[in-house]
Protein backbone atom coordinates (compact mmCIF):
# COMPACT_ATOMS: atom_id res chain seq x y z
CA UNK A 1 -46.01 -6.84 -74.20
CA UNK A 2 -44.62 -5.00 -70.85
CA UNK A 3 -47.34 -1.93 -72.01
CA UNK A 4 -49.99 -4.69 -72.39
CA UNK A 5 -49.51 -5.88 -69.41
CA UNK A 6 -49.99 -2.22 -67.89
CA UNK A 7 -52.99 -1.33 -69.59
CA UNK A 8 -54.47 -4.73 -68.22
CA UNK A 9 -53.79 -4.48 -64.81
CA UNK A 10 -55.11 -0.57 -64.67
CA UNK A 11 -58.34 -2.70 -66.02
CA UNK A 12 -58.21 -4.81 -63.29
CA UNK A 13 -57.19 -1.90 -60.71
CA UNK A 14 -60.55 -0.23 -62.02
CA UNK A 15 -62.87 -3.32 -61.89
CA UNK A 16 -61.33 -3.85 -58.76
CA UNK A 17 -62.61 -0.57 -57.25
CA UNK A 18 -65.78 -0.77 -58.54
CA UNK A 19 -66.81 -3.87 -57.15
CA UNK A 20 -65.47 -2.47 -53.77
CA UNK A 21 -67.51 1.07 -54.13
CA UNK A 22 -70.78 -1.49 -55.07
CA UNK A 23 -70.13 -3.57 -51.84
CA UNK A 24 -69.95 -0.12 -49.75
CA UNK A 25 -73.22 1.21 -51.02
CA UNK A 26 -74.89 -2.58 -51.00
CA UNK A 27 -73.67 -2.74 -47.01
CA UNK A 28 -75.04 0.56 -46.56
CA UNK A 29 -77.99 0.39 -47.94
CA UNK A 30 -78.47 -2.66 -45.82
CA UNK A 31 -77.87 -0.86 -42.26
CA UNK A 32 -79.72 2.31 -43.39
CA UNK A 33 -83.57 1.79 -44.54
CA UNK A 34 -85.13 5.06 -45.82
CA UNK A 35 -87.02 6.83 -43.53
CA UNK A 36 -86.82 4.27 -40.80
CA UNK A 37 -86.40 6.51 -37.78
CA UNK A 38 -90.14 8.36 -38.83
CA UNK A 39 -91.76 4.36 -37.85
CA UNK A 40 -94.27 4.03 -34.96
CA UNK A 41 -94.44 0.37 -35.44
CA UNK A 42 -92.17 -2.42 -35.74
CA UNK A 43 -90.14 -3.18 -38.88
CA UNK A 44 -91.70 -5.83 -41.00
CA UNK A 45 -95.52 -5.25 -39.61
CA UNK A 46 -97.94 -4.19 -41.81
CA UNK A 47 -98.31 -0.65 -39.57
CA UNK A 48 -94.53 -0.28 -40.52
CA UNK A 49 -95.11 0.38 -44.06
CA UNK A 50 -98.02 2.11 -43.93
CA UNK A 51 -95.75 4.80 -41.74
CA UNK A 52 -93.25 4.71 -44.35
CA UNK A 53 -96.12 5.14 -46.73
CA UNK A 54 -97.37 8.24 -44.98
CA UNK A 55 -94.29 9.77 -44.46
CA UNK A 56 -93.60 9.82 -47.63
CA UNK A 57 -96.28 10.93 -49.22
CA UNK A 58 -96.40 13.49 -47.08
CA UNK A 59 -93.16 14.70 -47.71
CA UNK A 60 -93.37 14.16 -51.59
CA UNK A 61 -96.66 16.03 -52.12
CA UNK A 62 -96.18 16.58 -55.34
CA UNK A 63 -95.01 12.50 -56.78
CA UNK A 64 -98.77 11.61 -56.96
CA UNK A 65 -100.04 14.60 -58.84
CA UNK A 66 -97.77 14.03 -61.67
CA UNK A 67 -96.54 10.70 -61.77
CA UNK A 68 -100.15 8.73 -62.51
CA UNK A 69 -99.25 5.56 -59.94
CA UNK A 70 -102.80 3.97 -61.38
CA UNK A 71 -102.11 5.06 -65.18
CA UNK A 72 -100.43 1.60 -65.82
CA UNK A 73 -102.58 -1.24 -65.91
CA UNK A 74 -101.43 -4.26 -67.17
CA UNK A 75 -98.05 -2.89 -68.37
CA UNK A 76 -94.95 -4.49 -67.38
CA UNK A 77 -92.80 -1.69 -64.78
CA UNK A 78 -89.95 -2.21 -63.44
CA UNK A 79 -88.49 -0.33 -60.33
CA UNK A 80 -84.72 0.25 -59.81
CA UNK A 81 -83.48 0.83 -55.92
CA UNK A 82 -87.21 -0.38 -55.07
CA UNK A 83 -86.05 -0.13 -51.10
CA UNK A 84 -89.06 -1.66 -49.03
CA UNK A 85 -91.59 -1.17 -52.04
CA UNK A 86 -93.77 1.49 -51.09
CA UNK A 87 -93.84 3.46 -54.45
CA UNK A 88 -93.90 0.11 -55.86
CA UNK A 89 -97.02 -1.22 -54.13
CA UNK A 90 -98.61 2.43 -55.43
CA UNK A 91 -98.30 1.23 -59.44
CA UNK A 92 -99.42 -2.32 -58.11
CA UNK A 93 -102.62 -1.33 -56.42
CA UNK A 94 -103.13 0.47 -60.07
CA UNK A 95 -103.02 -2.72 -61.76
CA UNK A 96 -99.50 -2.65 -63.34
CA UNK A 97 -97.32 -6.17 -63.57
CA UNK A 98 -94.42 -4.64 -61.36
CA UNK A 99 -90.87 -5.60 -60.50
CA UNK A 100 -88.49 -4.91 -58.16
CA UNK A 101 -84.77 -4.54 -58.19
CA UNK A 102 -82.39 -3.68 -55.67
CA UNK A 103 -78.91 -3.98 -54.29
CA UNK A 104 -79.88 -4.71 -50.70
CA UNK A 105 -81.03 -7.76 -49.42
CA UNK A 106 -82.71 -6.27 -46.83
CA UNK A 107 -84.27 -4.12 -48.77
CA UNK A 108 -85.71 -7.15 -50.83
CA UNK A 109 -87.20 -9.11 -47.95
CA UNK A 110 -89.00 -5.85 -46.77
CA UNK A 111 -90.29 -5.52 -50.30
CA UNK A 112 -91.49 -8.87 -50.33
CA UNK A 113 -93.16 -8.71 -47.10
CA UNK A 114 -94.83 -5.46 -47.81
CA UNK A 115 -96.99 -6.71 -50.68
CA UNK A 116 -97.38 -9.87 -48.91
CA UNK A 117 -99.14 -8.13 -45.68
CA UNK A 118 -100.93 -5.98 -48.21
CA UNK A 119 -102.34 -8.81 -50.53
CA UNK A 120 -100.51 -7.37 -53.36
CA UNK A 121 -98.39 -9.05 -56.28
CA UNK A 122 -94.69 -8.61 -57.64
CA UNK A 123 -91.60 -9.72 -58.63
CA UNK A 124 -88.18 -8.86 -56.42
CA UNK A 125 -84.78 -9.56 -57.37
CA UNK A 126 -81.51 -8.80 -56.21
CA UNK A 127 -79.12 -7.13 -58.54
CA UNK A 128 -77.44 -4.33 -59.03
CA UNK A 129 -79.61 -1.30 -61.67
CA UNK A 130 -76.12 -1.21 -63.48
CA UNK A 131 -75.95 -4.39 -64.99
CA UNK A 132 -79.22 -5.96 -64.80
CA UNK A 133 -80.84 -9.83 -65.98
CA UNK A 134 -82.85 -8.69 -67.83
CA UNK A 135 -83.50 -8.92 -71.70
CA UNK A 136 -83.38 -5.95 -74.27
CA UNK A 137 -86.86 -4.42 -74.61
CA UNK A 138 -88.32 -5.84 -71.56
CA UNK A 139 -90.47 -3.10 -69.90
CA UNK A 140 -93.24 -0.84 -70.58
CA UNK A 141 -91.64 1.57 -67.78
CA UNK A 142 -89.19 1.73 -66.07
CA UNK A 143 -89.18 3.95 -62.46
CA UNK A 144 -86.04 4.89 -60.83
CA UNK A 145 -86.52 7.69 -57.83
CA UNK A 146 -83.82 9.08 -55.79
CA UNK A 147 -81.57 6.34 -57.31
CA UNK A 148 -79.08 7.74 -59.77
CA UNK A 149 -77.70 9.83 -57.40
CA UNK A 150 -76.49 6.92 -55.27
CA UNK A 151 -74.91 4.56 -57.99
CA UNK A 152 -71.57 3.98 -58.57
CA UNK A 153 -71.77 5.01 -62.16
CA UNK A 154 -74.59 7.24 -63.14
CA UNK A 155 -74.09 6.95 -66.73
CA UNK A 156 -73.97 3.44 -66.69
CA UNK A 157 -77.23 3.07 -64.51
CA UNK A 158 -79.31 5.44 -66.92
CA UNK A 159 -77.89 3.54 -70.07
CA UNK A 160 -78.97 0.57 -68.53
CA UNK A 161 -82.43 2.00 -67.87
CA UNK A 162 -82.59 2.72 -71.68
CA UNK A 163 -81.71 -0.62 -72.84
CA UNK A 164 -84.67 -2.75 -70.94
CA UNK A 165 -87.42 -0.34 -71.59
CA UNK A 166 -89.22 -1.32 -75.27
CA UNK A 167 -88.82 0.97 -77.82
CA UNK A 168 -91.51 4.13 -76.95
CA UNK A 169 -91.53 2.65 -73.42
CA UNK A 170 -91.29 5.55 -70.58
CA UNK A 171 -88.26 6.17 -67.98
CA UNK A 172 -89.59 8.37 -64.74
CA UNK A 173 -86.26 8.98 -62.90
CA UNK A 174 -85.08 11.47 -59.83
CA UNK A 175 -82.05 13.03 -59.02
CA UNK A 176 -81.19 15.84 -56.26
CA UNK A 177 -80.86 19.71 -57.81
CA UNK A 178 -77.22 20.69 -56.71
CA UNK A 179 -78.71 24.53 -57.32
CA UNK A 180 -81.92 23.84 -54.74
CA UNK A 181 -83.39 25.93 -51.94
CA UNK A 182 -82.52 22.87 -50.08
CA UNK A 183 -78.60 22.30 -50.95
CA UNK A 184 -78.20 25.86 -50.34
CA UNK A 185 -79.86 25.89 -46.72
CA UNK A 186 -77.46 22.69 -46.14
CA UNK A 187 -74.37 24.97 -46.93
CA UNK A 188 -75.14 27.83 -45.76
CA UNK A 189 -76.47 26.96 -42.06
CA UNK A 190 -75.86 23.50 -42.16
CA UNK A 191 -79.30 21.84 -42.40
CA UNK A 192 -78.55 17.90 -42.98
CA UNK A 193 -79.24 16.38 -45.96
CA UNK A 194 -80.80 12.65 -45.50
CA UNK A 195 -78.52 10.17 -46.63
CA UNK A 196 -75.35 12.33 -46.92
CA UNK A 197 -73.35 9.93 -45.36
CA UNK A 198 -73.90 7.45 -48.46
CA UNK A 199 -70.84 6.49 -49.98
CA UNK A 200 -71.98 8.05 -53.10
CA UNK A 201 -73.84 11.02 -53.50
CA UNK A 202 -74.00 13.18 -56.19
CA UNK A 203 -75.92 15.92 -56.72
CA UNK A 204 -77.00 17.30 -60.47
CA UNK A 205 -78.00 20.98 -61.94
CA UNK A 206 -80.56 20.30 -64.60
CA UNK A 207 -78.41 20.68 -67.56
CA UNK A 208 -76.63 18.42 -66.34
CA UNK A 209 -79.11 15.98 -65.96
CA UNK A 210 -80.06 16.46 -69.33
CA UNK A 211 -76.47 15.38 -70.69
CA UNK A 212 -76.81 12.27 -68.51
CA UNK A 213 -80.09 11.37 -70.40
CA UNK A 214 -78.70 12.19 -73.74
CA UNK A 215 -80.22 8.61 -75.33
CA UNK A 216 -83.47 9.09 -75.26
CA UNK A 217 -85.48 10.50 -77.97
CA UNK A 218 -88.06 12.75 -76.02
CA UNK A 219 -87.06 14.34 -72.17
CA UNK A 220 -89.88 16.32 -70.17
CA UNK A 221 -87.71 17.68 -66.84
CA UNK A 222 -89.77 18.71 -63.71
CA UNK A 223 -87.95 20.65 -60.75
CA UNK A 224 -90.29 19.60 -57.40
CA UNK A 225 -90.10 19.15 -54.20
CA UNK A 226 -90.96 22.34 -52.19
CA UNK A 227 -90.04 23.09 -48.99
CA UNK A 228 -93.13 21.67 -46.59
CA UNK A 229 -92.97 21.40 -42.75
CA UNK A 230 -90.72 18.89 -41.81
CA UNK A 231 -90.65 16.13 -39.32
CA UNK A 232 -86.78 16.03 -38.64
CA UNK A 233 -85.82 19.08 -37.56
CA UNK A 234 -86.46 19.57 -33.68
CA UNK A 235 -85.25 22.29 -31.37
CA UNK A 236 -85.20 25.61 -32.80
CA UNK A 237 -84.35 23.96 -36.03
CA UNK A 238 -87.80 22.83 -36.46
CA UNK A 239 -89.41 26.43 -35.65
CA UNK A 240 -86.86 28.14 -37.93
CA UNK A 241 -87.65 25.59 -40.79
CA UNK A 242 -91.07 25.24 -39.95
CA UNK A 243 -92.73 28.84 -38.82
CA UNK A 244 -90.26 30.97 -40.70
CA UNK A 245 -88.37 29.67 -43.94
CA UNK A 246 -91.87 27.19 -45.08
CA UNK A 247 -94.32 30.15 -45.44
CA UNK A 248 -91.76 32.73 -46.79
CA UNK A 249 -91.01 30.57 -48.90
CA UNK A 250 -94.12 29.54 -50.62
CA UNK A 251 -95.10 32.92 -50.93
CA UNK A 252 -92.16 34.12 -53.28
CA UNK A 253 -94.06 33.40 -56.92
CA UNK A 254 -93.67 29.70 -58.35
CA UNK A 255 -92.07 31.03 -61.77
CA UNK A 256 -88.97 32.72 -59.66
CA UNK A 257 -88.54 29.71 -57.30
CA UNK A 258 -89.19 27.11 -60.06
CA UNK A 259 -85.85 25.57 -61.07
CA UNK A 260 -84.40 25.69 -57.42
CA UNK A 261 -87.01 22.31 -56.23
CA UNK A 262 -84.93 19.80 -54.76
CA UNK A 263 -85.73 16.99 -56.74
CA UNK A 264 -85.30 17.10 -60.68
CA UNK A 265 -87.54 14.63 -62.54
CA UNK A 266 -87.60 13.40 -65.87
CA UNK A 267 -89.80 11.86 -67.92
CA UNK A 268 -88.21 9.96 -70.98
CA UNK A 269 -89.16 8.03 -73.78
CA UNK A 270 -86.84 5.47 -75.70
């Protein structure tokens, strides 16, 4: 009875912790809105997301030349960590029946005013992508970018993504390349990495990744995300980054250079 009672209060110990690590990265998540500080206009106005918007697809040149934003019309897609919806609006404007999930409330009203201002329809919901509402077999896809990285459990976040796709329904994730030009330039001459200060951030080398998505029937994985000129960096920083490390760089051959892209990607199938 005595080890019983042990066994069940390590249980509780662990539930315990987890529900404190969840409330960490929900309050977090809540003070720090991605790529606020790159805004010209006021949060919440329509020229707010549309910097956002920019920005990022600036940054991410390569998310809409291989993840078709408009190739899911009329299919049910759900977004994990949706922050203030701009990917999210993307599949919307293509036609797709979206939803959006996220652990910040924040986060959620942006969301919601972002396809108001932009005449555009969804679904938002607060919850956490580890233990989510919604039925078995629920979604045609299922997008989850630059999420995994920041859950409490990974595993349990990705098996979740598997159970509320439908059977043959796709899963386009993102996680952060621990062997990346960019990880090494952030310990080697300590370049900051956005978001470091997240109280959880992991970072994954590709066979890695590949263990963590270990129940799905079909994986495609894509290293991306190039270095490009960047807007953060100021001082010498910037020129270093910018005039220097950018065009050498891009000029050593794609096939050496191709697994060390910051961002892994997968495309998976149930």
């Amino acid at each position: 009875m005595a080890v019983r009672t042990t066994v069940d209060e390590i249980r509780a110990q662990e539930i315990g912790s987890l529900e404190r690590k969840l409330e960490e990265i929900r309050n977090y998540w809540n003070e720090h809105i991605h790529d606020l500080k790159l805004a010209r206009h006021p949060i919440g106005t329509k020229g707010f997301f549309a910097d956002l918007e920019e920005y990022r697809f600036d940054k991410l040149r390569y998310l809409p030349k291989i993840v078709d934003f408009g190739g899911y019309r009329e299919k049910n897609l759900l977004e994990v960590g949706c922050g203030v919806g701009i990917d999210l609006a993307r599949f919307a404007r293509g036609g797709a029946v979206v939803t959006g999930v996220d652990l910040a409330q924040k986060s959620i009203e942006l969301a919601e005013k972002n396809f108001e201002l932009n005449g555009l329809q969804g679904e938002f919901m607060l919850g956490n992508g580890e233990d989510m509402e919604f039925d078995d077999n629920t979604f045609d896809v299922v997008y989850a970018h630059g999420v995994i990285q920041y859950t409490a459990n990974a595993q349990k976040m990705v098996d979740e993504l598997h159970r509320v796709v439908k059977p043959d329904g796709e899963i386009i994730m993102m996680v952060y390349n621990r062997k990346s030009w960019l990880n090494f330039l952030s310990a080697t001459l300590g370049v900051g990495l956005e978001h470091e200060d997240a109280p959880v951030l992991r970072k994954y080398t590709i066979q890695e990744f590949r263990e963590l998505l270990h129940g799905f029937s079909k994986v495609e994985i894509i290293p991306e995300r190039f270095p490009v000129k960047s807007r953060l960096h100021k001082g010498l920083k910037a020129i270093f980054f910018n005039y220097i490390f950018v065009p050498c760089f891009n000029v050593i051959p794609r096939f050496i250079t191709r697994n060390s892209g910051w961002h892994i990607m997968a495309f998976a199938c149930k």
